[in-house]
N, C-alpha and C. Protein backbone atom coordinates (compact mmCIF):
# COMPACT_ATOMS: atom_id res chain seq x y z
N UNK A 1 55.47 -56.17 -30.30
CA UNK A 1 55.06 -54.89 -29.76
C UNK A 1 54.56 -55.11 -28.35
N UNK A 2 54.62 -54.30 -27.09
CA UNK A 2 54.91 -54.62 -25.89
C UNK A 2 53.45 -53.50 -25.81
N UNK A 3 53.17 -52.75 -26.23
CA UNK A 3 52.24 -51.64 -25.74
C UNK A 3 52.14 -50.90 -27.62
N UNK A 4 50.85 -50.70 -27.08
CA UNK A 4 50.16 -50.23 -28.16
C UNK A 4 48.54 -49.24 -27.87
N UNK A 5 48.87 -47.73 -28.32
CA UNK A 5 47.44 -47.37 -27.94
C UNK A 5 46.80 -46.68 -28.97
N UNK A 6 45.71 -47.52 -29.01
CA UNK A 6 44.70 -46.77 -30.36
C UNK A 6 43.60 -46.59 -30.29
N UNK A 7 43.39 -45.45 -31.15
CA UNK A 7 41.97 -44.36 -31.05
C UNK A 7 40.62 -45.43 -31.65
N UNK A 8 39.91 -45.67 -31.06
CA UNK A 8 39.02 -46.95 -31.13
C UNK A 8 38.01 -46.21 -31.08
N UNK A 9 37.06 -46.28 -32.35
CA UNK A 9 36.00 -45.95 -32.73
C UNK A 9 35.59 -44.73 -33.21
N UNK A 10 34.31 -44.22 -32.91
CA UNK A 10 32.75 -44.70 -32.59
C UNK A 10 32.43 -45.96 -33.89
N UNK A 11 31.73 -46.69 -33.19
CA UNK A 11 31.35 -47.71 -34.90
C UNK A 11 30.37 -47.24 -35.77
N UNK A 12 29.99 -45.79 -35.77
CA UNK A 12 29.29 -44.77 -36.57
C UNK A 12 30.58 -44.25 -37.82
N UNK A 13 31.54 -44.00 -37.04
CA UNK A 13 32.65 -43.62 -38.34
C UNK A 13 33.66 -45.30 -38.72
N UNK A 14 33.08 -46.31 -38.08
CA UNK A 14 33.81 -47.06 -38.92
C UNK A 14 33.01 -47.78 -39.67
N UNK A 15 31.57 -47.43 -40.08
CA UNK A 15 30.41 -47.76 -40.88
C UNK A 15 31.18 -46.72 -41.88
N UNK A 16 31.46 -45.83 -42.09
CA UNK A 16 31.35 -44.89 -42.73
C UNK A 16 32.78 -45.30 -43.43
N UNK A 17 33.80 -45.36 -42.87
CA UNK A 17 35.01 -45.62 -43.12
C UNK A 17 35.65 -47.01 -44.16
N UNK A 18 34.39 -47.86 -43.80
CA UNK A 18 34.65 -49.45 -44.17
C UNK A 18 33.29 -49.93 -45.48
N UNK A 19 32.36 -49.33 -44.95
CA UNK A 19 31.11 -49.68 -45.32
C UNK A 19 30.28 -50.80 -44.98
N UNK A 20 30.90 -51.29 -44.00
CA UNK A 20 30.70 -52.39 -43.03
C UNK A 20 29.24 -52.58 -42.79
N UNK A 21 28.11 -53.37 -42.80
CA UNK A 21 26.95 -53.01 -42.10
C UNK A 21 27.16 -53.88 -40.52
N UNK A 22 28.39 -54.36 -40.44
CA UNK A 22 28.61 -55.18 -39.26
C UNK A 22 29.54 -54.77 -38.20
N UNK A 23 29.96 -53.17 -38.06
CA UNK A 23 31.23 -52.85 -37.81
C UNK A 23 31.58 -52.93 -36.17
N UNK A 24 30.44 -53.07 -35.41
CA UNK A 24 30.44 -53.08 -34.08
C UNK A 24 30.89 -54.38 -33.85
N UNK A 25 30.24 -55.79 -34.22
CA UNK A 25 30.96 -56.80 -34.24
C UNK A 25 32.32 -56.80 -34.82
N UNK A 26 32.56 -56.42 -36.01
CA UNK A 26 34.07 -56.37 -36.10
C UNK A 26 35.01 -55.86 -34.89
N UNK A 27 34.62 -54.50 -34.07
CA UNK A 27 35.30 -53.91 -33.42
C UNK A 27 35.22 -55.09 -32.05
N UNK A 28 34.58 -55.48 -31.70
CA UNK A 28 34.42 -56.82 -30.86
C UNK A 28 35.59 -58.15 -31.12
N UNK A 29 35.46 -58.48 -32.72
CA UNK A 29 36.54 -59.05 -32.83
C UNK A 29 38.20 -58.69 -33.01
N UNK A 30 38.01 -57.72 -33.33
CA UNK A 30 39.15 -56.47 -33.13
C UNK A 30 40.00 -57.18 -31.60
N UNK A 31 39.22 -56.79 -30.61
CA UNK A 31 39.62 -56.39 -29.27
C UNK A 31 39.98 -58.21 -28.79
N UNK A 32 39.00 -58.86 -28.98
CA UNK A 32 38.83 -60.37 -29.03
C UNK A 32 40.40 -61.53 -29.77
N UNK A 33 40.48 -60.61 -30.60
CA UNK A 33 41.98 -61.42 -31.16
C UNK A 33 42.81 -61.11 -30.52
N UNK A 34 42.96 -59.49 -29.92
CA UNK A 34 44.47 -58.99 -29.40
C UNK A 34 43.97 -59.62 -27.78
N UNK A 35 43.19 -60.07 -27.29
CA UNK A 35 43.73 -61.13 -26.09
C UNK A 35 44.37 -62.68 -26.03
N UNK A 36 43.45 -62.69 -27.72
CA UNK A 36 44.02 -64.08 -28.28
C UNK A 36 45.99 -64.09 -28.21
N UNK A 37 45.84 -62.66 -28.82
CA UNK A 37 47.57 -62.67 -28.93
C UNK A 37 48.24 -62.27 -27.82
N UNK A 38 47.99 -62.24 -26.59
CA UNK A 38 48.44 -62.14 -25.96
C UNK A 38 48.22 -60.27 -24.74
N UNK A 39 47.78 -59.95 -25.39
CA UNK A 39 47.39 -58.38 -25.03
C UNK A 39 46.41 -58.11 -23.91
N UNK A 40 46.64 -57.69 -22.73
CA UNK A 40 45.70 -56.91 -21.86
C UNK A 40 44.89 -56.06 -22.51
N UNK A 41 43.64 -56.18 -22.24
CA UNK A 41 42.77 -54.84 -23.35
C UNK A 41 42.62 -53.87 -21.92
N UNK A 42 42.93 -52.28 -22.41
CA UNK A 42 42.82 -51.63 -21.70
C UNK A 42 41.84 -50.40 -21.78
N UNK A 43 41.33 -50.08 -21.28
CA UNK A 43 40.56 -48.53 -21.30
C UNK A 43 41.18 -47.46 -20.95
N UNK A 44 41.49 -46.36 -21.40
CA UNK A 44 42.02 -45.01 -20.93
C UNK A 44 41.38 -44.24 -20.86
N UNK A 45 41.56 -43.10 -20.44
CA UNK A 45 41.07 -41.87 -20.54
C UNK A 45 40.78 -40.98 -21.78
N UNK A 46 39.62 -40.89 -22.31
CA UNK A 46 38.97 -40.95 -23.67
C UNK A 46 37.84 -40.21 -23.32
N UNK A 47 37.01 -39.91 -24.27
CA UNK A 47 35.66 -39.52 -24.66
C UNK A 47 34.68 -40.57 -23.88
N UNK A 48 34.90 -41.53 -24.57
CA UNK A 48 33.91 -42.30 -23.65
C UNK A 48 34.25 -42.83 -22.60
N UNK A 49 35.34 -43.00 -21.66
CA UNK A 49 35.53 -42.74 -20.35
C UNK A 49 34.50 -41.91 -19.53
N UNK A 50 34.73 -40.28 -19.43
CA UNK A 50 33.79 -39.43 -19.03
C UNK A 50 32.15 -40.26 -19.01
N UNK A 51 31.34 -40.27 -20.18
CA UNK A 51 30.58 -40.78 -19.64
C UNK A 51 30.05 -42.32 -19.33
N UNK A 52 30.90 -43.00 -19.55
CA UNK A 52 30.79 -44.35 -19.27
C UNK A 52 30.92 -44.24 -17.58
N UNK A 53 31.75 -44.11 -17.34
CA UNK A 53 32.42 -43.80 -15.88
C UNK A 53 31.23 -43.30 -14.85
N UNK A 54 30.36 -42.30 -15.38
CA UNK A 54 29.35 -41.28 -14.53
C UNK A 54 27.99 -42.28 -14.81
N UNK A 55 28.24 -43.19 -15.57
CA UNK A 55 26.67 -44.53 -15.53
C UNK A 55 27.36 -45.42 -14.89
N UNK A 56 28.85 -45.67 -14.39
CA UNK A 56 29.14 -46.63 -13.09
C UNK A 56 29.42 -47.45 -13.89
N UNK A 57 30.02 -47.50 -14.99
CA UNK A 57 31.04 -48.53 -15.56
C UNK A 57 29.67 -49.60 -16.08
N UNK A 58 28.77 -49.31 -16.35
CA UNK A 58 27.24 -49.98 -16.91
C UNK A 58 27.89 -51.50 -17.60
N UNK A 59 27.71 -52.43 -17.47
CA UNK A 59 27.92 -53.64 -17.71
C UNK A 59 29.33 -54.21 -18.01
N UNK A 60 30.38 -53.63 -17.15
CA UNK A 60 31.93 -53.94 -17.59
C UNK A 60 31.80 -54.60 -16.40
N UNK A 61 32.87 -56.00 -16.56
CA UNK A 61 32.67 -56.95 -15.13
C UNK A 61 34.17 -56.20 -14.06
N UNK A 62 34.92 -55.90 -14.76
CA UNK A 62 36.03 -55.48 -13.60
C UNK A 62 35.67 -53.83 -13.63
N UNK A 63 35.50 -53.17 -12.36
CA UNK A 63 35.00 -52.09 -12.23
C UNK A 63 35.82 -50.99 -11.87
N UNK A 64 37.34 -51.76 -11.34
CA UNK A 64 37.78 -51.50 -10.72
C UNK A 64 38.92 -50.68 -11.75
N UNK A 65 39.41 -49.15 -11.00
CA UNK A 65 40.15 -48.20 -12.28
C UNK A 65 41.45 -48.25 -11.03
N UNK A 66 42.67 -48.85 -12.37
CA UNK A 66 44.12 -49.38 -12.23
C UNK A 66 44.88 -47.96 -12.27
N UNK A 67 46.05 -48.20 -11.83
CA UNK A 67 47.07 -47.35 -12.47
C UNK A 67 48.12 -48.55 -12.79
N UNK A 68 49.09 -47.06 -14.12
CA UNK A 68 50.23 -47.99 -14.13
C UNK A 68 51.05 -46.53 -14.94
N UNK A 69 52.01 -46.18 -13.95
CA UNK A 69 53.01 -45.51 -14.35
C UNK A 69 52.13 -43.91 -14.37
N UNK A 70 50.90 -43.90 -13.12
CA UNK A 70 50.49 -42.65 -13.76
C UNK A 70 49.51 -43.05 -14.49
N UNK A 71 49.25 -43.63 -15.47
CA UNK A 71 48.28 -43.88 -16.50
C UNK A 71 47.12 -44.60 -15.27
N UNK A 72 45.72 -44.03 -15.54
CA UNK A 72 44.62 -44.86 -14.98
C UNK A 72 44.10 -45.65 -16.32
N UNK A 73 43.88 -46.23 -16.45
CA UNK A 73 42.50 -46.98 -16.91
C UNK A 73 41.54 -48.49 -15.84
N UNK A 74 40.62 -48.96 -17.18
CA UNK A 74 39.81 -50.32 -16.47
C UNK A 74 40.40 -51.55 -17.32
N UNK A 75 40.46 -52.23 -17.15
CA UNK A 75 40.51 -53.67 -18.03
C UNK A 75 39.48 -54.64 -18.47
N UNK A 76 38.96 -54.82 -19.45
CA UNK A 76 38.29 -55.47 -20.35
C UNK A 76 38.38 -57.00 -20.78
N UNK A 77 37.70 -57.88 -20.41
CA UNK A 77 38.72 -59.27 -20.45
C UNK A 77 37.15 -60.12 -21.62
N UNK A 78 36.60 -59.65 -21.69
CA UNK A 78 35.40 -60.45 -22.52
C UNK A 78 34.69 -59.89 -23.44
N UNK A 79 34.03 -60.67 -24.39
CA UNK A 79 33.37 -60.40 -25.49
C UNK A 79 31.91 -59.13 -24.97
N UNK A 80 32.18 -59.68 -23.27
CA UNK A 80 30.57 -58.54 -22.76
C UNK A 80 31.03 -57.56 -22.71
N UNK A 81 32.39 -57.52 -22.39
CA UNK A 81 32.73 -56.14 -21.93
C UNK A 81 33.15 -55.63 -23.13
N UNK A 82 33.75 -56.24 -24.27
CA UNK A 82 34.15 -55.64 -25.67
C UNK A 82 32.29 -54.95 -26.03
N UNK A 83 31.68 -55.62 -25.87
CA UNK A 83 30.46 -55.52 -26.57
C UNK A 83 29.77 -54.15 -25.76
N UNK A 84 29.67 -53.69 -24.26
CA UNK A 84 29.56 -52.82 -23.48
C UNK A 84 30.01 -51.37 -23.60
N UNK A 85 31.69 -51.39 -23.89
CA UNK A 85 32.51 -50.87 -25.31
C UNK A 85 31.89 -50.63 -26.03
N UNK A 86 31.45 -50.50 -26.55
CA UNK A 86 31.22 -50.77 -28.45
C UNK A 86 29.52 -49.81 -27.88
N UNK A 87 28.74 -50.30 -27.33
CA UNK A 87 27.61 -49.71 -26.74
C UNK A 87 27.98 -48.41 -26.52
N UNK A 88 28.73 -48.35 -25.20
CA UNK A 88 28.85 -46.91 -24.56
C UNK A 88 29.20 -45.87 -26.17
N UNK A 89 30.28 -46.46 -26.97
CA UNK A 89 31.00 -46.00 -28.18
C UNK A 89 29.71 -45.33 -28.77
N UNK A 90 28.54 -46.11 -29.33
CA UNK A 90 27.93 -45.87 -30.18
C UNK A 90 26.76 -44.68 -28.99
N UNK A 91 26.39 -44.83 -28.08
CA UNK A 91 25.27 -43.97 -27.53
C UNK A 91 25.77 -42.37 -27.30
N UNK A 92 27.30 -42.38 -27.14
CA UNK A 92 27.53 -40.93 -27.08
C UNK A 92 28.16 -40.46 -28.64
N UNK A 93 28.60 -41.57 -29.40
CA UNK A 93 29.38 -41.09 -30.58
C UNK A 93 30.36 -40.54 -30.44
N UNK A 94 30.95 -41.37 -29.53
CA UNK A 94 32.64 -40.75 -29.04
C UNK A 94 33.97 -41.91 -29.00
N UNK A 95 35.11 -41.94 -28.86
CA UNK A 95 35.83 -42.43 -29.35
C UNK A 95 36.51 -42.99 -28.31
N UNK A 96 37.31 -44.21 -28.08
CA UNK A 96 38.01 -44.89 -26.69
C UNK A 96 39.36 -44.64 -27.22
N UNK A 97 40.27 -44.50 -26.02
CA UNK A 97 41.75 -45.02 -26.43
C UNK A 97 41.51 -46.11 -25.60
N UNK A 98 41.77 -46.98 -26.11
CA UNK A 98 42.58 -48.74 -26.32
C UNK A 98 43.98 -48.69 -25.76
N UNK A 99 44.22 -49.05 -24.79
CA UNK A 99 45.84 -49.54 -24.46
C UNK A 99 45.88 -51.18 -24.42
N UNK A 100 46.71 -51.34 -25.43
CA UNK A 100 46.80 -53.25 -25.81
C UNK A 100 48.30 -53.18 -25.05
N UNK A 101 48.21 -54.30 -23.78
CA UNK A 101 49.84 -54.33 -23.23
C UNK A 101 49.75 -55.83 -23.49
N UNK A 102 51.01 -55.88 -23.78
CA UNK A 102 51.53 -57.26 -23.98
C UNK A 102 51.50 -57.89 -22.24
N UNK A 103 51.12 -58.82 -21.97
CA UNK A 103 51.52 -60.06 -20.77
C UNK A 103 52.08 -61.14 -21.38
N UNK A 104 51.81 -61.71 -22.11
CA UNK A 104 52.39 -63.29 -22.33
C UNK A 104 53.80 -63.12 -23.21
């Protein structure tokens, strides 16, 4: 699979969904394997975009918003920034689209 985009989160409904008491770390390792496999982790335009974006991208190390084909997002390359993710996710209770692109 070359591209892949999925509705990622809040880790409030995947407590609920899984029964997980750990689900934010899971969603961390989630994001953490698909670089393992080869995948750009991407951010799109989502729920938590809007306000992640208006606190200045609050602890994501690349700040910087890409295009590609039209599509904006940021790119995500670490466990801080998965984990930053997962933060913004849980303080508004809103949901990311995930764009996983294949590179390797």
């Amino acid at each position: 699979v070359q591209h892949s985009v999925i509705e990622f989160g809040p880790p409030q409904r995947w407590r609920g969904a899984t029964g997980s008491q750990n689900s934010a770390a899971e969603g961390v390792e989630v994001l953490a394997e698909s670089m393992k496999l080869g995948y750009d982790v991407r951010l799109m335009h989502s729920q938590v975009w809007a306000t992640w974006s208006r606190k200045g991208w609050s602890n994501l190390a690349d700040k910087t918003t890409h295009q590609w084909q039209g599509v904006g997002y940021v790119r995500m390359s670490s466990n801080k920034d998965f984990n930053a993710l997962i933060s913004e996710m849980a303080s508004c209770n809103c949901e990311a689209y995930v764009w996983l692109f294949k590179t390797k």
